[in-house]
N, C-alpha and C. Protein backbone atom coordinates (compact mmCIF):
# COMPACT_ATOMS: atom_id res chain seq x y z
N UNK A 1 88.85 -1.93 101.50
CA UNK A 1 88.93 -0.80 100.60
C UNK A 1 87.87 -0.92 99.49
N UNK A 2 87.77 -2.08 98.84
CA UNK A 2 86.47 -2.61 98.02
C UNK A 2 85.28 -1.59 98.12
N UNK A 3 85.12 -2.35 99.86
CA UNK A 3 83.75 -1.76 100.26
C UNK A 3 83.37 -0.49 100.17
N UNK A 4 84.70 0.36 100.76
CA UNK A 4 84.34 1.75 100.69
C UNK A 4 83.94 2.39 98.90
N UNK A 5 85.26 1.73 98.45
CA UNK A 5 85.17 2.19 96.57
C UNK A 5 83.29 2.34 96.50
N UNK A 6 82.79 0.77 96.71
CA UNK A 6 81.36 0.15 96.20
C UNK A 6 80.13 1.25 97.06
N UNK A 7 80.46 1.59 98.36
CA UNK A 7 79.64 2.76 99.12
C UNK A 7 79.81 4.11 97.95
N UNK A 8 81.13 4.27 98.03
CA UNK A 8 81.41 5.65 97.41
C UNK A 8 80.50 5.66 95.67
N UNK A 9 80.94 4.17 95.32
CA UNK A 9 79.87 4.25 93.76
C UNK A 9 78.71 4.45 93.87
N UNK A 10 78.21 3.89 95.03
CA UNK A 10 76.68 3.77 95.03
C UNK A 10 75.86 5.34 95.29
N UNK A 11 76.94 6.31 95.78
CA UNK A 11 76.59 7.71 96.20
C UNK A 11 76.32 8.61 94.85
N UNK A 12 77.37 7.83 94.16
CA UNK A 12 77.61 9.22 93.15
C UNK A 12 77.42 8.41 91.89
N UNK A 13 77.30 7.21 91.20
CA UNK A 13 77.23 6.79 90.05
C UNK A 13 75.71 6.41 90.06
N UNK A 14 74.55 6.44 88.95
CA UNK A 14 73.51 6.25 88.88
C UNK A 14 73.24 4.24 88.96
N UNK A 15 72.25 4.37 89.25
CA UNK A 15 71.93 2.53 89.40
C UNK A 15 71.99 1.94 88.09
N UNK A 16 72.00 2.37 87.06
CA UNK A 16 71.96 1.58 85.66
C UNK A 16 72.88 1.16 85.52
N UNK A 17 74.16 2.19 85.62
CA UNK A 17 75.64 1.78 85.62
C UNK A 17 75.66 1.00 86.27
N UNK A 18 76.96 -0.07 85.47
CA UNK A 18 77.57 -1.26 86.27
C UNK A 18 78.50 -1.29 87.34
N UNK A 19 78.87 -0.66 88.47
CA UNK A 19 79.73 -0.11 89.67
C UNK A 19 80.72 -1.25 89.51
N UNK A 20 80.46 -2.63 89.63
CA UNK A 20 81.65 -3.32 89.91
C UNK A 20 82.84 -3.11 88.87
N UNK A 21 82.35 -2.66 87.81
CA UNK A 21 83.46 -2.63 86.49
C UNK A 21 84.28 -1.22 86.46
N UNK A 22 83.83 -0.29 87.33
CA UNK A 22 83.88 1.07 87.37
C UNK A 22 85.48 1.02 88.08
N UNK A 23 86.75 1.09 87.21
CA UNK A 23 88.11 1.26 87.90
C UNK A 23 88.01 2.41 89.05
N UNK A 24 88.90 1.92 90.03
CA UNK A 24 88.89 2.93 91.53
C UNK A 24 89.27 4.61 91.00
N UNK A 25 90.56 4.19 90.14
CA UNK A 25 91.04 6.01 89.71
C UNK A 25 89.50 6.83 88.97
N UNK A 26 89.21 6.18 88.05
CA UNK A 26 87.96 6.50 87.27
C UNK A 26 86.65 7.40 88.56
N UNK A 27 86.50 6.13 89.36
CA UNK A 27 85.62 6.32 90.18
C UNK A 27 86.03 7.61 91.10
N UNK A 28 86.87 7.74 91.59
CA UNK A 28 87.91 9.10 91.89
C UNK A 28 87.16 10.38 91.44
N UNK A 29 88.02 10.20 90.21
CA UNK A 29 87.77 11.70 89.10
C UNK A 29 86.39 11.82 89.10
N UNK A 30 85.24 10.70 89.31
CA UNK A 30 83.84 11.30 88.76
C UNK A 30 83.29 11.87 90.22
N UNK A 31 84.06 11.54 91.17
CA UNK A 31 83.55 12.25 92.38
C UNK A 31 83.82 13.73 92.83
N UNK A 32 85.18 13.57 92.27
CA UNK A 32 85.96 15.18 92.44
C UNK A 32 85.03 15.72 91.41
N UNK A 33 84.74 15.34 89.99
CA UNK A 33 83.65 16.49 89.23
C UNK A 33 82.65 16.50 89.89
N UNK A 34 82.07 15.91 90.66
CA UNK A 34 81.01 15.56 91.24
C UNK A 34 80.43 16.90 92.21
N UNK A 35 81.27 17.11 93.47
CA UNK A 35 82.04 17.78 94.50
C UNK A 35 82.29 18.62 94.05
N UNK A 36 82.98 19.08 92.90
CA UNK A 36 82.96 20.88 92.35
C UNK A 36 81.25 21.23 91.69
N UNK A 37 81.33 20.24 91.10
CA UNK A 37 79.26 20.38 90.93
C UNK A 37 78.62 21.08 91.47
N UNK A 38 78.48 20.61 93.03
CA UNK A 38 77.65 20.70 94.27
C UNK A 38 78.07 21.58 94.27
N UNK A 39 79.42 21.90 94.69
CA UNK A 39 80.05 23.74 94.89
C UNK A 39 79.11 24.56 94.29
N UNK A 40 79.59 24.31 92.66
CA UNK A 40 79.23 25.31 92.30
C UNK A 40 77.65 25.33 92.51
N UNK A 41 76.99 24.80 92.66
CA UNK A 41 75.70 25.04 92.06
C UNK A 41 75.23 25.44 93.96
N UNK A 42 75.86 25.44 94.94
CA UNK A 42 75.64 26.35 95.87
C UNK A 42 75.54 27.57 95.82
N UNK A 43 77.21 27.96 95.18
CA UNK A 43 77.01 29.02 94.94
C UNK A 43 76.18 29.88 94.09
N UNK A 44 75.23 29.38 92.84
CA UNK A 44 74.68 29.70 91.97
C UNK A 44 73.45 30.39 92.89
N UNK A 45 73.08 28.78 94.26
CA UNK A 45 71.58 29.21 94.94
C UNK A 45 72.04 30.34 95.76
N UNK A 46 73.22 30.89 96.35
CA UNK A 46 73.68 31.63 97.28
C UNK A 46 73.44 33.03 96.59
N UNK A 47 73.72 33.30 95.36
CA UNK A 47 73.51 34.45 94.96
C UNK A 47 71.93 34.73 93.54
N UNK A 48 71.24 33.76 93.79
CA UNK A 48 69.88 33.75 93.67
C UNK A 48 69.12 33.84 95.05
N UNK A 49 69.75 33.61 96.15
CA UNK A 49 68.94 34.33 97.54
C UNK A 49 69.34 35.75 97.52
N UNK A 50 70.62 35.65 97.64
CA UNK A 50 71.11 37.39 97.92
C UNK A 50 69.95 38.20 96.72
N UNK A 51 70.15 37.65 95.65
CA UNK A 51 68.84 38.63 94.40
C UNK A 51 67.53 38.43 95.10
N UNK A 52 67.13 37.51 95.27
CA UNK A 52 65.70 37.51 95.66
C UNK A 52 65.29 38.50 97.40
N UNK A 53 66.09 38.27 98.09
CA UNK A 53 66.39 39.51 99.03
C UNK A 53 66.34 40.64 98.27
N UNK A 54 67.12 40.89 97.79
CA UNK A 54 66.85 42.25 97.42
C UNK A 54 65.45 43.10 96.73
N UNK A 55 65.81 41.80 95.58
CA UNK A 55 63.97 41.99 95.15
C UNK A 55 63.22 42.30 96.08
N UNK A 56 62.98 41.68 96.95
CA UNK A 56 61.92 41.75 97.73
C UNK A 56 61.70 42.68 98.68
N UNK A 57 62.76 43.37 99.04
CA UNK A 57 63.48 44.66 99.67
C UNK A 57 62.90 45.85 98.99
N UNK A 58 62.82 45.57 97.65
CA UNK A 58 62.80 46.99 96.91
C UNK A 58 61.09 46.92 96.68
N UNK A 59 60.62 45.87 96.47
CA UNK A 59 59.57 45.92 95.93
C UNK A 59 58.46 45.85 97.04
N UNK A 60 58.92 46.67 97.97
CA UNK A 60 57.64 46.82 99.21
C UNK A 60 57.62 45.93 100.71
N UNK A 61 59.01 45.16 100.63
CA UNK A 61 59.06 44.38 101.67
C UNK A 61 59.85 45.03 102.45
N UNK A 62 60.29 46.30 101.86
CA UNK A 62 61.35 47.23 102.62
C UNK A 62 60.50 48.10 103.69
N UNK A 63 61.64 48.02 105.20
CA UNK A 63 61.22 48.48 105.90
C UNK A 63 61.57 50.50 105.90
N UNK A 64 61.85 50.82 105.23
CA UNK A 64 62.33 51.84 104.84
C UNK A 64 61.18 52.73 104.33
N UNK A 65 60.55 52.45 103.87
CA UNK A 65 59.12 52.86 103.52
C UNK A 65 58.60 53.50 104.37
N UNK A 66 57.37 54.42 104.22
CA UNK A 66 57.21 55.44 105.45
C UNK A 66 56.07 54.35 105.79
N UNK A 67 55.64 54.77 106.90
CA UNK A 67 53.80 54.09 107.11
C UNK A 67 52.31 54.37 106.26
N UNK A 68 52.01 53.69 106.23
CA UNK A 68 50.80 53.60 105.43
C UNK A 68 49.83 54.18 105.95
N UNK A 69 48.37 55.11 106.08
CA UNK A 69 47.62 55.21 107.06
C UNK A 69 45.80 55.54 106.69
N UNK A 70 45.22 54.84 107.24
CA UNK A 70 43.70 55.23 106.23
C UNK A 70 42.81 54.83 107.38
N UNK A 71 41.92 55.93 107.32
CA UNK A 71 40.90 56.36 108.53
C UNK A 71 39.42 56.23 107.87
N UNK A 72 38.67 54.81 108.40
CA UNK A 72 37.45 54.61 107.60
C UNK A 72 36.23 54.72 108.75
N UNK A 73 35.14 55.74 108.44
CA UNK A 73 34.15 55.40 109.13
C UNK A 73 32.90 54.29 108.25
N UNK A 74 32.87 53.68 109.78
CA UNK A 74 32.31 51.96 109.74
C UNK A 74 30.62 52.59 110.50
N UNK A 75 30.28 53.65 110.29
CA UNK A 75 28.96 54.07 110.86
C UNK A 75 29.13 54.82 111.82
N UNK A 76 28.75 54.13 113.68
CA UNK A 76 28.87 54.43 114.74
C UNK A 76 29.99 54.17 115.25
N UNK A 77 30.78 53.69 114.72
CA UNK A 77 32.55 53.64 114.95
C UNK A 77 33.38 53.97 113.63
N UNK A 78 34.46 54.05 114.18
CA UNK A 78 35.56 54.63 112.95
C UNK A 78 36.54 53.42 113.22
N UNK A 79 37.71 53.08 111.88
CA UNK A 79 39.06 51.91 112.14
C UNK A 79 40.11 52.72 111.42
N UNK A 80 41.01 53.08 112.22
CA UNK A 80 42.32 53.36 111.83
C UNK A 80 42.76 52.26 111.08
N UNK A 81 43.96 51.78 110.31
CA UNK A 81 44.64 51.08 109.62
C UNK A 81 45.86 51.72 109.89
N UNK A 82 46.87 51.28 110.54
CA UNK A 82 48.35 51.88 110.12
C UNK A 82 48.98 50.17 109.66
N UNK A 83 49.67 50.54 108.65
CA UNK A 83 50.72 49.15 108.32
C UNK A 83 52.32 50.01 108.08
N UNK A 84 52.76 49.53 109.11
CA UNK A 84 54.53 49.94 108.66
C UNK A 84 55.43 49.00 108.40
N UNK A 85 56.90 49.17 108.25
CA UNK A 85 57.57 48.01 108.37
C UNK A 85 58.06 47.77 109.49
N UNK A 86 59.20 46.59 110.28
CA UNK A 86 59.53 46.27 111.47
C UNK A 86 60.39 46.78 111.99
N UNK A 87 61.78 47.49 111.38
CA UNK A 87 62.16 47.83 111.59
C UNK A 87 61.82 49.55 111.84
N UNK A 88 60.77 50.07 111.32
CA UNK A 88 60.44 51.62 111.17
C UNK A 88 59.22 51.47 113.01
N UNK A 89 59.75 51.78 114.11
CA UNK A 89 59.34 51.73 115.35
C UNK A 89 57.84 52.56 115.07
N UNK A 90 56.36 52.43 115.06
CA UNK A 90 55.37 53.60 115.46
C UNK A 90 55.45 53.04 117.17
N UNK A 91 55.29 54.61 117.39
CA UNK A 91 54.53 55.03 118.97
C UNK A 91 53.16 54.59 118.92
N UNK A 92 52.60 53.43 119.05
CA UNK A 92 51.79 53.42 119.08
C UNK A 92 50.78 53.99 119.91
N UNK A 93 51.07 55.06 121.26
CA UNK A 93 50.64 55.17 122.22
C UNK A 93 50.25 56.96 122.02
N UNK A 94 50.77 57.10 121.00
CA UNK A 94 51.34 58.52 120.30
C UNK A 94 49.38 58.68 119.24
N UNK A 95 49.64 57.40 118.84
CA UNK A 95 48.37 57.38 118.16
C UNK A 95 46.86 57.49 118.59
N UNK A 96 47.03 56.85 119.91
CA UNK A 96 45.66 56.63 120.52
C UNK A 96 45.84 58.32 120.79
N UNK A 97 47.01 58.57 121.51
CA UNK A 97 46.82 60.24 122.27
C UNK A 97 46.07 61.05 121.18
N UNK A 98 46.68 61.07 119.91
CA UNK A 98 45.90 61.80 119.15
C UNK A 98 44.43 61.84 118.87
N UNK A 99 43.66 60.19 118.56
CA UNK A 99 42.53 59.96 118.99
C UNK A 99 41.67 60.55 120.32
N UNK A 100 42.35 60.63 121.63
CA UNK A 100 41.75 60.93 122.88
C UNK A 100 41.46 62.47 122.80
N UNK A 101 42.28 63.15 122.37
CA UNK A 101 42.86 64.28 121.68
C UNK A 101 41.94 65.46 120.65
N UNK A 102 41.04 63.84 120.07
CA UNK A 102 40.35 64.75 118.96
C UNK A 102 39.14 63.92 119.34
N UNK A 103 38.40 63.69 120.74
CA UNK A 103 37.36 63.00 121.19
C UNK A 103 37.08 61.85 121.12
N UNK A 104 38.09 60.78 120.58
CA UNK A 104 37.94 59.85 120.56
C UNK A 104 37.51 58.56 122.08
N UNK A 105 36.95 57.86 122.00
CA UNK A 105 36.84 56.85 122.79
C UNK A 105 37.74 55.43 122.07
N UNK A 106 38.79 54.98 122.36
CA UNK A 106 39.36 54.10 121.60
C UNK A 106 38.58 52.50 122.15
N UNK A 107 38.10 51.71 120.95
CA UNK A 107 36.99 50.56 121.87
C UNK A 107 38.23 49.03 121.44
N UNK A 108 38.54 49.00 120.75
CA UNK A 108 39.80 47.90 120.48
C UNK A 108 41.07 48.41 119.70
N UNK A 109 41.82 47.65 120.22
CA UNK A 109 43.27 47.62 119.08
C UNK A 109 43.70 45.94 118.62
N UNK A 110 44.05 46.10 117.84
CA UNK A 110 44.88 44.43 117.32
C UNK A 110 45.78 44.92 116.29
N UNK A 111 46.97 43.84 116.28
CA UNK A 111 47.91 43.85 115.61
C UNK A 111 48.56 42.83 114.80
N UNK A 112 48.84 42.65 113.66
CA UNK A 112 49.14 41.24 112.89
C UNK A 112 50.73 41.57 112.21
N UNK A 113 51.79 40.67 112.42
CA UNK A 113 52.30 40.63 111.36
C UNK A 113 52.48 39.80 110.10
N UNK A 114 52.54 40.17 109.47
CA UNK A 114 52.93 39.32 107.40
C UNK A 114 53.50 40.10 106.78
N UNK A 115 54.43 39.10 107.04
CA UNK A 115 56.14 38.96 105.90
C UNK A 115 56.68 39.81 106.60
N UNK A 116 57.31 41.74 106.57
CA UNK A 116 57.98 41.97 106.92
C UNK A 116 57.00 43.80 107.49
N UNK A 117 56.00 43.27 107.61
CA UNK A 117 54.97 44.44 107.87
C UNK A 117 53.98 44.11 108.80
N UNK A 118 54.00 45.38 109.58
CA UNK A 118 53.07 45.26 110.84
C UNK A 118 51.86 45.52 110.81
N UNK A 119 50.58 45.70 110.51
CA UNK A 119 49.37 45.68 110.68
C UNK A 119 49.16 46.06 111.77
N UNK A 120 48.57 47.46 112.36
CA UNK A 120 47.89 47.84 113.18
C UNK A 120 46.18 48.68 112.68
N UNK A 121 45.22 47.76 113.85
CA UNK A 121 44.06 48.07 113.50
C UNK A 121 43.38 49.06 114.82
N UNK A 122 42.50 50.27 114.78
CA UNK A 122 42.31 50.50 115.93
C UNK A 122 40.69 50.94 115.46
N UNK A 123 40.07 50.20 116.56
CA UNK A 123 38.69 50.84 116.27
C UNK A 123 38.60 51.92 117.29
N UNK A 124 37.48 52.76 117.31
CA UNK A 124 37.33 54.26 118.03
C UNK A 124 35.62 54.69 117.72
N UNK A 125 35.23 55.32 118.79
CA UNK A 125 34.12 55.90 118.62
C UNK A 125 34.47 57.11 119.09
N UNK A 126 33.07 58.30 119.08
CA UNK A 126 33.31 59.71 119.47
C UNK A 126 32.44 59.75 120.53
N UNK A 127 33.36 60.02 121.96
CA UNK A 127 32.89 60.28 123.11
C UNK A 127 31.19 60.76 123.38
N UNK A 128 31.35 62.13 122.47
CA UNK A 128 29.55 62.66 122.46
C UNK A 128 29.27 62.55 121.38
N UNK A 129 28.29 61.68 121.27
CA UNK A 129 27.40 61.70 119.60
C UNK A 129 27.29 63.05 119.00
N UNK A 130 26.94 63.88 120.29
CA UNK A 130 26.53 65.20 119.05
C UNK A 130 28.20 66.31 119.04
N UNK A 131 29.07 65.69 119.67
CA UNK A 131 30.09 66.16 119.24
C UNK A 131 30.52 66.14 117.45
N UNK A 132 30.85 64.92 117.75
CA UNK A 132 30.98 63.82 117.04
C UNK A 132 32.76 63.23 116.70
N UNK A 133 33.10 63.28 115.13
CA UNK A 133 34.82 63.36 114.88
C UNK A 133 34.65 63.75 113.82
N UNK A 134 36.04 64.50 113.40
CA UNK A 134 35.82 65.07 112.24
C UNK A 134 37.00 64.14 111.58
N UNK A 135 36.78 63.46 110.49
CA UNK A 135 37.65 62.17 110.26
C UNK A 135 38.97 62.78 109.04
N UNK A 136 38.57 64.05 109.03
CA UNK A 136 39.62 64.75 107.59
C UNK A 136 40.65 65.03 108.63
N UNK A 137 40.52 65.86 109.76
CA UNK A 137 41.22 66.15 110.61
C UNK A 137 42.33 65.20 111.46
N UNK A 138 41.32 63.93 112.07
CA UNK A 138 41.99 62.69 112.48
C UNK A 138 43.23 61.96 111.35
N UNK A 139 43.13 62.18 110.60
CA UNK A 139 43.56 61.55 109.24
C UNK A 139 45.10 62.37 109.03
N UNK A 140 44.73 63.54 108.89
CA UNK A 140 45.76 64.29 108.86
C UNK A 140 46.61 64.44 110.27
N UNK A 141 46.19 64.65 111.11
CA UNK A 141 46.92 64.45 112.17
C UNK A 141 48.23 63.50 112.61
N UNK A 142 47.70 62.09 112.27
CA UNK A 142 48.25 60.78 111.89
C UNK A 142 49.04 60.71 111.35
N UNK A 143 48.50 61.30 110.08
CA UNK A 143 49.81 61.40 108.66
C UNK A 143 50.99 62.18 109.19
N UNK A 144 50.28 63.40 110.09
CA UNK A 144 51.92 64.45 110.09
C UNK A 144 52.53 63.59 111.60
N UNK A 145 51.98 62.97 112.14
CA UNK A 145 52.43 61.96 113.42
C UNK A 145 53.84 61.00 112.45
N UNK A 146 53.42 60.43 111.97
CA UNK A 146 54.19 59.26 111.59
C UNK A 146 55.60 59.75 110.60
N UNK A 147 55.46 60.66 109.66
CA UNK A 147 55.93 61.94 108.99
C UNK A 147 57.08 62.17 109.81
């Protein structure tokens, strides 16, 4: 029984203290305060996650948010940008149609996620040079797509 008391001191009483002098009842009570301690201070981190979730929810990590969308010409090619959240599904297939749609030649796609947002990139050229794209049009299209 010693042994266990001397394990149990060595867990919860600091090394400066003298353990052998430390009465068993004594040693007891500083464990039970000990043990509601830990409790509590779980619970303290349990509802500093639940806040920080939320924070982070509201402040743009929310998938609730509509999609983002910006149409840049890069010269002889153009790059879509859509970024949504994970849970908010794009058609992505919905997008190219619109591109094919408005003369596009689509030449790559890639996709990244970070944190709780999807990154979609699409590059595109215009089938006939002297056609060409009209990028106010493409833009808007997109916007009322995702909308």
């Amino acid at each position: 029984m010693k042994d266990l008391f001397a394990k149990l001191a060595s867990l919860i009483i600091p090394t400066s203290r003298c353990k052998s002098k430390y009465p068993s009842h004594a040693l007891v009570g500083e464990v039970i305060t000990h043990v509601k301690q830990l409790q509590e201070r779980v619970e303290t981190l349990k509802q500093r996650k639940q806040i920080l979730e939320a924070t982070e929810e509201t402040a743009g990590g929310s998938d609730s948010s509509s999609p983002e969308i910006t149409v840049k010409d890069l010269g002889f090619i153009f790059e879509v940008c859509v970024i949504c959240g994970l849970k908010k599904k794009l058609m992505l297939h919905q997008v190219i149609n619109v591109l094919v749609e408005e003369a596009a030649e689509v030449i790559a796609v890639s996709h990244s996620t970070v944190g709780g947002r999807i990154f979609y990139t699409i590059y595109f050229q215009a089938v006939s040079s002297r056609i060409g794209i009209e990028i106010s049009r493409v833009h808007q299209r997109l916007k009322e797509l995702i909308l």
